[in-house]
C-alpha atoms as a PDB file:
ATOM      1  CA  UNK A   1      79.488 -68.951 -45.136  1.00  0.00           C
ATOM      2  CA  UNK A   2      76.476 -66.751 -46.585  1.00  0.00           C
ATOM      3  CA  UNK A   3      74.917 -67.176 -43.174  1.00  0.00           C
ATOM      4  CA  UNK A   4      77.977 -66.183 -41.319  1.00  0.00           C
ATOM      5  CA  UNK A   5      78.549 -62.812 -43.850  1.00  0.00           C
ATOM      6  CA  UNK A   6      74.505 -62.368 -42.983  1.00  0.00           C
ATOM      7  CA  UNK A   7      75.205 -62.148 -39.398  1.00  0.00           C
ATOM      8  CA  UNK A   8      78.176 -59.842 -39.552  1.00  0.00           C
ATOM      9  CA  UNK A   9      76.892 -57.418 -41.941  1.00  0.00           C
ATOM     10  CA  UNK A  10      73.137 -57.682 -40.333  1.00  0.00           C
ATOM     11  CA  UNK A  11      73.944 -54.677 -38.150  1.00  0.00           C
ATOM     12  CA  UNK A  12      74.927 -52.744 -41.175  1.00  0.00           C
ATOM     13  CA  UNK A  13      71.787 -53.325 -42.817  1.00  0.00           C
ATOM     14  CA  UNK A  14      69.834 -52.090 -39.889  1.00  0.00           C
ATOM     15  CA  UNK A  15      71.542 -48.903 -39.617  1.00  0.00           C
ATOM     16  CA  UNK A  16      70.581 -48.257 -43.494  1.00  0.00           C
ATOM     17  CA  UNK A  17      67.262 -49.033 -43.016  1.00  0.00           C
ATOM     18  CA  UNK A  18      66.894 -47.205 -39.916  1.00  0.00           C
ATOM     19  CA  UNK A  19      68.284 -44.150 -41.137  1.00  0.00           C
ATOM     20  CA  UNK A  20      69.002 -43.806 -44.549  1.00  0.00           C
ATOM     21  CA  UNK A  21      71.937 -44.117 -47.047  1.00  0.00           C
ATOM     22  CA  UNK A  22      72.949 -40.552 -45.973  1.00  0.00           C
ATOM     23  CA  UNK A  23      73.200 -40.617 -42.301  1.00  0.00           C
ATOM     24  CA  UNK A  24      74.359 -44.381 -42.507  1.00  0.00           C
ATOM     25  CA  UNK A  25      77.239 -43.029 -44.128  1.00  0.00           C
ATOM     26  CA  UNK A  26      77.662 -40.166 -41.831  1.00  0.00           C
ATOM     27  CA  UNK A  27      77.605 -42.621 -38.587  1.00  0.00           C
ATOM     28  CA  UNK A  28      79.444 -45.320 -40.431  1.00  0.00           C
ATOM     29  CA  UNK A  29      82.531 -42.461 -40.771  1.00  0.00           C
ATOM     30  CA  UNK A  30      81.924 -41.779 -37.413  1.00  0.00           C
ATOM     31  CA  UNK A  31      82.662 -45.216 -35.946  1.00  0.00           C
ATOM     32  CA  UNK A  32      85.861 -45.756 -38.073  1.00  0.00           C
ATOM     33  CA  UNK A  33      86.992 -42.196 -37.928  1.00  0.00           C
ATOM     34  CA  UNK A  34      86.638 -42.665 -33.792  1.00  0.00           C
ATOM     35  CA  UNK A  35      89.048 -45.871 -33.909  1.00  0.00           C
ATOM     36  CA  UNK A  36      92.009 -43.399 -35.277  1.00  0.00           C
ATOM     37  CA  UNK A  37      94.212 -41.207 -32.796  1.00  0.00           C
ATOM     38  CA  UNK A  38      93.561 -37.669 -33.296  1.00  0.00           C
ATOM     39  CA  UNK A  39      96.223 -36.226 -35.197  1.00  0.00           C
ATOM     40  CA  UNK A  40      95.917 -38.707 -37.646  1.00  0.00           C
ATOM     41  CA  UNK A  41      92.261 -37.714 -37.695  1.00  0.00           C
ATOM     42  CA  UNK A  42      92.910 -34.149 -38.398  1.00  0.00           C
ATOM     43  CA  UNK A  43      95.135 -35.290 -40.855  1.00  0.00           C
ATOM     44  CA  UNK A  44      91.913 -36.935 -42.952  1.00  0.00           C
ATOM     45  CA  UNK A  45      89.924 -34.348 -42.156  1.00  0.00           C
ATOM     46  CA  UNK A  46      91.626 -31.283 -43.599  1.00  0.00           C
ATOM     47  CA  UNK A  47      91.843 -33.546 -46.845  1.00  0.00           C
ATOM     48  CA  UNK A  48      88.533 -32.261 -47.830  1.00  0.00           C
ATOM     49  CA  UNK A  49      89.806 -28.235 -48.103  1.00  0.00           C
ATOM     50  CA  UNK A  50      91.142 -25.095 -47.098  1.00  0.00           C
ATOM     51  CA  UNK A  51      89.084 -23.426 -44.364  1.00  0.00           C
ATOM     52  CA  UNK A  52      88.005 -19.924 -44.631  1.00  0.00           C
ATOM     53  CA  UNK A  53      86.190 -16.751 -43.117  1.00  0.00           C
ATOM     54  CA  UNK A  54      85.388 -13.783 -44.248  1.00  0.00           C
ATOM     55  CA  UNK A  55      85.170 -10.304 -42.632  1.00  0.00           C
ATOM     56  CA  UNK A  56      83.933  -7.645 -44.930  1.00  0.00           C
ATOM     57  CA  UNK A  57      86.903  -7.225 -47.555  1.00  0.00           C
ATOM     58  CA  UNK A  58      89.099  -9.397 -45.400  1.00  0.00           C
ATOM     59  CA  UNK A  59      89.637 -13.258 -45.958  1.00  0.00           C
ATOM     60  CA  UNK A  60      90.407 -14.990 -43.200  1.00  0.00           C
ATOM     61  CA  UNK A  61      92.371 -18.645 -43.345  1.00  0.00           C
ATOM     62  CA  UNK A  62      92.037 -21.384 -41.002  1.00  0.00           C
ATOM     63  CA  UNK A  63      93.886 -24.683 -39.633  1.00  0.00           C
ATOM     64  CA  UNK A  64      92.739 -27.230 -37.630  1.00  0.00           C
ATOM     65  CA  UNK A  65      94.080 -28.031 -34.656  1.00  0.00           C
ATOM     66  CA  UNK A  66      93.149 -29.968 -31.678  1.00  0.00           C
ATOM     67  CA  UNK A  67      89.499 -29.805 -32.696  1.00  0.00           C
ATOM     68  CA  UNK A  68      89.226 -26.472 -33.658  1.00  0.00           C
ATOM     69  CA  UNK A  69      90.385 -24.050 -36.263  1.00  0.00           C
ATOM     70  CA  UNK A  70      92.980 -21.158 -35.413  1.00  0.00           C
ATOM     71  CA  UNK A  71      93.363 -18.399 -37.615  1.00  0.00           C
ATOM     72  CA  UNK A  72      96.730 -19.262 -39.532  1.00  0.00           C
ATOM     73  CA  UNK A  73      96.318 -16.043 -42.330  1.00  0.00           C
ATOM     74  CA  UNK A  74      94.211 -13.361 -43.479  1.00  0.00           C
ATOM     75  CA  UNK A  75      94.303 -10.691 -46.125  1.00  0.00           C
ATOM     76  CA  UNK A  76      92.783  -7.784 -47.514  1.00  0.00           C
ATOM     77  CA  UNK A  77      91.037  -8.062 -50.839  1.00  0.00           C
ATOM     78  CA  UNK A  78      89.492  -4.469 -50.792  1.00  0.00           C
ATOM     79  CA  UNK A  79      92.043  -2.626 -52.868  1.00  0.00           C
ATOM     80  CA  UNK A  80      93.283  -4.828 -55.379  1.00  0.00           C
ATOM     81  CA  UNK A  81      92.385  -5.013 -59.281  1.00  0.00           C
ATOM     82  CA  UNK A  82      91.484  -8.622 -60.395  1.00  0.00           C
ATOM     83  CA  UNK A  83      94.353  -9.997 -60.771  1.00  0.00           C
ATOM     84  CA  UNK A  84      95.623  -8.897 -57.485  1.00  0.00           C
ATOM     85  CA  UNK A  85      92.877 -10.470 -55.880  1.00  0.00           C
ATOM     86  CA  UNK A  86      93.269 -13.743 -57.367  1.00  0.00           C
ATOM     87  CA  UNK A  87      97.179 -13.398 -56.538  1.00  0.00           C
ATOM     88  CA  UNK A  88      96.492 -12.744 -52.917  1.00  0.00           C
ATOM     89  CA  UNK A  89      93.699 -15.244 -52.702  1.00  0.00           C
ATOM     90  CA  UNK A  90      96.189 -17.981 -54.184  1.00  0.00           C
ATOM     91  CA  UNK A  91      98.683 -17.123 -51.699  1.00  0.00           C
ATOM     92  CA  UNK A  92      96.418 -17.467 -48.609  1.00  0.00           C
ATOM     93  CA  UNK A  93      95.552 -20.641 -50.033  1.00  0.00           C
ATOM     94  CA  UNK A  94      99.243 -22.046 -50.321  1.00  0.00           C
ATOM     95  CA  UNK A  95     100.240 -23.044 -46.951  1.00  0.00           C
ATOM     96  CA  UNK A  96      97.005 -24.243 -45.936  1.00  0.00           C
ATOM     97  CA  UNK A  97      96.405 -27.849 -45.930  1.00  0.00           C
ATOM     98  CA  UNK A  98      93.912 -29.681 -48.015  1.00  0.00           C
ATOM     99  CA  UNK A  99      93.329 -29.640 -51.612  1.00  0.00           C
ATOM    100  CA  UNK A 100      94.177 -27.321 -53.642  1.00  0.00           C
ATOM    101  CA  UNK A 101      92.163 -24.167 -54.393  1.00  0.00           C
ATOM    102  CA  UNK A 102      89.272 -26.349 -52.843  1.00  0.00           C
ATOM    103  CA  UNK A 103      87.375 -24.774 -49.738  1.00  0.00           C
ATOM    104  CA  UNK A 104      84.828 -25.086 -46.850  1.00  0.00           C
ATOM    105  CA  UNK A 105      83.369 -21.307 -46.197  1.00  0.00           C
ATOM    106  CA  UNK A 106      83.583 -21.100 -42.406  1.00  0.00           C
ATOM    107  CA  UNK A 107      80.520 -19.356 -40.485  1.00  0.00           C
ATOM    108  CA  UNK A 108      80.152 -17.162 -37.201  1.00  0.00           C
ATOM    109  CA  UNK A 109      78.414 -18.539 -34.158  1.00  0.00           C
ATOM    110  CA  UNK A 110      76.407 -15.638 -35.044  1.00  0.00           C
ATOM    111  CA  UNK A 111      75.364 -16.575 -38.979  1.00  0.00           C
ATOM    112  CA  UNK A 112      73.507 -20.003 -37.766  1.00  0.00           C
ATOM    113  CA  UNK A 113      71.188 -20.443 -36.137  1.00  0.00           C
ATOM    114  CA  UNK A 114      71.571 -23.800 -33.983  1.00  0.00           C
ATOM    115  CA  UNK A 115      68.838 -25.948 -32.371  1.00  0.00           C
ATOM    116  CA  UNK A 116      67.665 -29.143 -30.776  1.00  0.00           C
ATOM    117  CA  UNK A 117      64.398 -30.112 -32.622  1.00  0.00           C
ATOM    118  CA  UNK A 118      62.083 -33.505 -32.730  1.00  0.00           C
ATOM    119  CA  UNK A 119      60.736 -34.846 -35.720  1.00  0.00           C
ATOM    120  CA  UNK A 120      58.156 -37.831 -35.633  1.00  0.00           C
ATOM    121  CA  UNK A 121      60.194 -41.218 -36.138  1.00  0.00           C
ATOM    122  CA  UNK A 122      58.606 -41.930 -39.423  1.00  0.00           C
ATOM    123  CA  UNK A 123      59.569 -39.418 -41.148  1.00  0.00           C
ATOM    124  CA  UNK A 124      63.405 -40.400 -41.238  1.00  0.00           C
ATOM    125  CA  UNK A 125      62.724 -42.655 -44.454  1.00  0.00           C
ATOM    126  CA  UNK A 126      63.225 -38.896 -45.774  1.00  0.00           C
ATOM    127  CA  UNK A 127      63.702 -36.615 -43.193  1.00  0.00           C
ATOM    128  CA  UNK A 128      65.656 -34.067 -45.260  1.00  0.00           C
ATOM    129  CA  UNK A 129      62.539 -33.144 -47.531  1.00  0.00           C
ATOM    130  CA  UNK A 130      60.495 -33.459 -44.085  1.00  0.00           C
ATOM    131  CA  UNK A 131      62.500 -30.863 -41.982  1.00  0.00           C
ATOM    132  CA  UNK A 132      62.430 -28.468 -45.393  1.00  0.00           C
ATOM    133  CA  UNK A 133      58.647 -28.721 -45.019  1.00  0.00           C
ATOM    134  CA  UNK A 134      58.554 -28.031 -41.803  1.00  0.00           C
ATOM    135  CA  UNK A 135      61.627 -25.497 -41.667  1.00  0.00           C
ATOM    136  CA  UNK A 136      59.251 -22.361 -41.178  1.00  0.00           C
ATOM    137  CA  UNK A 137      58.016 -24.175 -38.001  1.00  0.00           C
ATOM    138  CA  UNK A 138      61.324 -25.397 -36.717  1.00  0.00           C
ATOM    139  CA  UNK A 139      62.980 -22.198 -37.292  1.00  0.00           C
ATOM    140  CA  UNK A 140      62.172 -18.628 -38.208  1.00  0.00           C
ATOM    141  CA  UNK A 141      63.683 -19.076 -41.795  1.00  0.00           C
ATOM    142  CA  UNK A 142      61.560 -20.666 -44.383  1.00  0.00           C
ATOM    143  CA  UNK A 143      63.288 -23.268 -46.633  1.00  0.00           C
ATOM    144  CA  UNK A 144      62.807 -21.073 -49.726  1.00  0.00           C
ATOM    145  CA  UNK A 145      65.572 -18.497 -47.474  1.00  0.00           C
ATOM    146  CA  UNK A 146      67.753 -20.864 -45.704  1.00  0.00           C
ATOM    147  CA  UNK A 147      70.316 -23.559 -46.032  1.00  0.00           C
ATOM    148  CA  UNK A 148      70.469 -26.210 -43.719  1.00  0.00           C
ATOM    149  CA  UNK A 149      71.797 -29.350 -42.235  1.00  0.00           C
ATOM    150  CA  UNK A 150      71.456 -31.742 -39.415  1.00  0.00           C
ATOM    151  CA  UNK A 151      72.667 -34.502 -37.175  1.00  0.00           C
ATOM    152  CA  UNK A 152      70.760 -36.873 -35.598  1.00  0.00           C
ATOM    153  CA  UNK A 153      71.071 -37.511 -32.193  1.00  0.00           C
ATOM    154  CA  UNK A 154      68.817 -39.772 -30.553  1.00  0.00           C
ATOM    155  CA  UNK A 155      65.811 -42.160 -31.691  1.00  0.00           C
ATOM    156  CA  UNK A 156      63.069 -42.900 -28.775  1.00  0.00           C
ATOM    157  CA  UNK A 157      61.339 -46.181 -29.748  1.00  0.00           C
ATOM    158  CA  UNK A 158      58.976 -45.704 -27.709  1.00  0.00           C
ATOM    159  CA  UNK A 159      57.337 -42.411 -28.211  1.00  0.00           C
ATOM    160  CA  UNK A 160      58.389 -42.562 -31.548  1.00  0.00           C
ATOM    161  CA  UNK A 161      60.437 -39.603 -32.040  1.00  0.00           C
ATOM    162  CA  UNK A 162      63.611 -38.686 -33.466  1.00  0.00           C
ATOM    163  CA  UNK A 163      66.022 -36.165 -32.190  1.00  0.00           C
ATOM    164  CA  UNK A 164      67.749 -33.460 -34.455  1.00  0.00           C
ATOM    165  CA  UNK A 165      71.104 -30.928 -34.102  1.00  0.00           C
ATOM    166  CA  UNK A 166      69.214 -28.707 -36.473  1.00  0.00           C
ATOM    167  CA  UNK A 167      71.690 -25.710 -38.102  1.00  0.00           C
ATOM    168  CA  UNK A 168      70.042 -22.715 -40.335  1.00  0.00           C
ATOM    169  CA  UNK A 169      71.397 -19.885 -42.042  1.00  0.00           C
ATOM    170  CA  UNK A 170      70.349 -17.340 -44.371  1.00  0.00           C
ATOM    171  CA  UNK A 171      71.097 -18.579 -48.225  1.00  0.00           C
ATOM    172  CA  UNK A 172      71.528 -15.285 -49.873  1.00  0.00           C
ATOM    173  CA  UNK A 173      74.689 -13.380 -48.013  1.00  0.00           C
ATOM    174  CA  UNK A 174      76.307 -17.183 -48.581  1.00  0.00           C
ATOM    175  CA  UNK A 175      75.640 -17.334 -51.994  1.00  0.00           C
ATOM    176  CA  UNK A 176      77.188 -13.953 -52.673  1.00  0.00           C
ATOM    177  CA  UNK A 177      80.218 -15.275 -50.461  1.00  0.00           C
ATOM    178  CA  UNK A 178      80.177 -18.606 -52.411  1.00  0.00           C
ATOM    179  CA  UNK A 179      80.391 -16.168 -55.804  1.00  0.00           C
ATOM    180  CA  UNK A 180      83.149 -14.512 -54.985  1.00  0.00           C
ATOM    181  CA  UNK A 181      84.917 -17.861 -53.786  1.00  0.00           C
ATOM    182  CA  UNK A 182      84.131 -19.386 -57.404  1.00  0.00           C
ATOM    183  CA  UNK A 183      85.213 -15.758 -59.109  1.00  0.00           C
ATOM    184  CA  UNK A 184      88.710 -16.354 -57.240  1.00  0.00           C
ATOM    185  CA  UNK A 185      89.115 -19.389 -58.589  1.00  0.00           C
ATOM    186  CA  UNK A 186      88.349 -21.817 -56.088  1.00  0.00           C
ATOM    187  CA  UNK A 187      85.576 -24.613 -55.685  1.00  0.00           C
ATOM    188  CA  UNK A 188      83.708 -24.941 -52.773  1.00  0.00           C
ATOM    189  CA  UNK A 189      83.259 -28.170 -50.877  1.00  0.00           C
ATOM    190  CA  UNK A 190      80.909 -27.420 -48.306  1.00  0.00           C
ATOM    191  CA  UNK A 191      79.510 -24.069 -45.547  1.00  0.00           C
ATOM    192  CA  UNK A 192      80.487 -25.132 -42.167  1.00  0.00           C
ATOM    193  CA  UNK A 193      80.276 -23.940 -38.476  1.00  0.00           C
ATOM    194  CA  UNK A 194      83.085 -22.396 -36.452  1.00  0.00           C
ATOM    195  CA  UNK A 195      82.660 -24.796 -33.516  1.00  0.00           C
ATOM    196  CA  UNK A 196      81.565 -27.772 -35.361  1.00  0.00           C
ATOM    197  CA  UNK A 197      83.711 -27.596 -38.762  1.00  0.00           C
ATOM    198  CA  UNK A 198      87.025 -29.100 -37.367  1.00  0.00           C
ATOM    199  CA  UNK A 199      85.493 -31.085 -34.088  1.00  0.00           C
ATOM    200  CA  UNK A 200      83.296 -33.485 -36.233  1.00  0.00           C
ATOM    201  CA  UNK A 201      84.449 -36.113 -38.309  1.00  0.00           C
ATOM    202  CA  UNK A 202      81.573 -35.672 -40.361  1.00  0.00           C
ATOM    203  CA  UNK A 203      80.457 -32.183 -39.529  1.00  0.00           C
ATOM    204  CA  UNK A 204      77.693 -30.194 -40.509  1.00  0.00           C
ATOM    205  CA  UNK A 205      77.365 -28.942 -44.121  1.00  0.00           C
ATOM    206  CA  UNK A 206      74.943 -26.427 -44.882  1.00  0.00           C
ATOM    207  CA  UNK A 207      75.940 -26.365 -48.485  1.00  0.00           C
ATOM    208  CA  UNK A 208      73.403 -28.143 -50.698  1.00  0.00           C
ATOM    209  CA  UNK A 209      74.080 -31.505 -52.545  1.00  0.00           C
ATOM    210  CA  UNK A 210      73.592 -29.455 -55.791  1.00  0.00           C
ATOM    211  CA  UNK A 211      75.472 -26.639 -54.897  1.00  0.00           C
ATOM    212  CA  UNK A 212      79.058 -28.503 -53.814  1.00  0.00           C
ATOM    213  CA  UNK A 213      81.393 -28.228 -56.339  1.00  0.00           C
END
């Protein structure tokens, strides 16, 4: 029997070692999240929070739907004592699904910056505090100015590479965002892309470990 449950779970094993606790987990979603028709998937999804965007004083909320997110409120903020906001901000959140008063801060195309890197194939044993490292080469942000997150998308034995969805965006406009979010009373799950945010089962989160409430 132990050498049966070896030979079932040996895949498993080699996708941790290969990759990490982390991105196991991420691809591990993946492949169960895959087996499940989409509405139901959307369903799981929008579990984790509201989604939201902001545009100057405006706050704009967001459902997903068919793999994207369309616009399903907004509201002004700009003219409103304290209370008011937190009033208004509460009421945007209502209808939404997901948990309450918990949110993913949506981003512009335009906010992140979004590209296909390489990283050497040894370095995925901790590739997170490699691609900080090397952030300032990857990108023009260095890691002491940026938030980021990535997917991995292809390993090449041979040449002993790895391939990398690699996402950036400044840290300091989000953290005043993320302020205001936490000042209105809500926690923050995670800083996501537009066009990734509600297509992914696992998508991108450029919001630190540390930072998530």
């Amino acid at each position: 029997m132990a050498a049966e449950a070896g030979s079932i779970f040996a895949p498993l094993a080699g996708a941790v070692e290969r990759t990490g606790l982390a991105d196991f987990l991420r691809w591990w979603r993946d492949e169960l999240s895959g087996m499940l028709p989409a509405g139901i998937r959307e369903r799981f999804s929008s579990r984790d929070g509201a989604y939201l965007g902001v545009e100057g004083d405006e706050w704009l909320a967001y459902r997903p739907v068919a793999g994207r997110l369309a616009q399903a409120g907004r509201v002004n903020l700009g003219s409103l004592d304290e209370a008011g906001r937190r009033n208004a901000f509460r009421r945007l959140l209502a209808d939404l699904p997901g948990a309450a008063r918990s949110v993913w801060l949506v981003l512009p195309p335009e906010a992140v910056l979004v590209r296909e890197v390489h990283m050497p194939l040894a370095a995925e044993e901790a590739l997170r505090d490699a691609i900080g490292f090397d952030l300032d080469r990857l990108t023009p942000l260095p890691a002491a100015r940026a938030w980021f997150d990535y997917r991995v998308t292809g390993r090449d034995a041979a040449a002993q590479r790895l391939a990398l969805t690699l996402a950036v965006t400044q840290r300091a406009p989000i953290e005043a965002r993320l302020a205001e979010i936490r000042e209105l009373g809500a926690a923050v799950l995670g800083v996501g892309l537009m066009d990734d945010v509600a297509a992914s089962p696992t998508p991108l989160n450029l919001l630190p470990m540390e930072e998530r409430d």
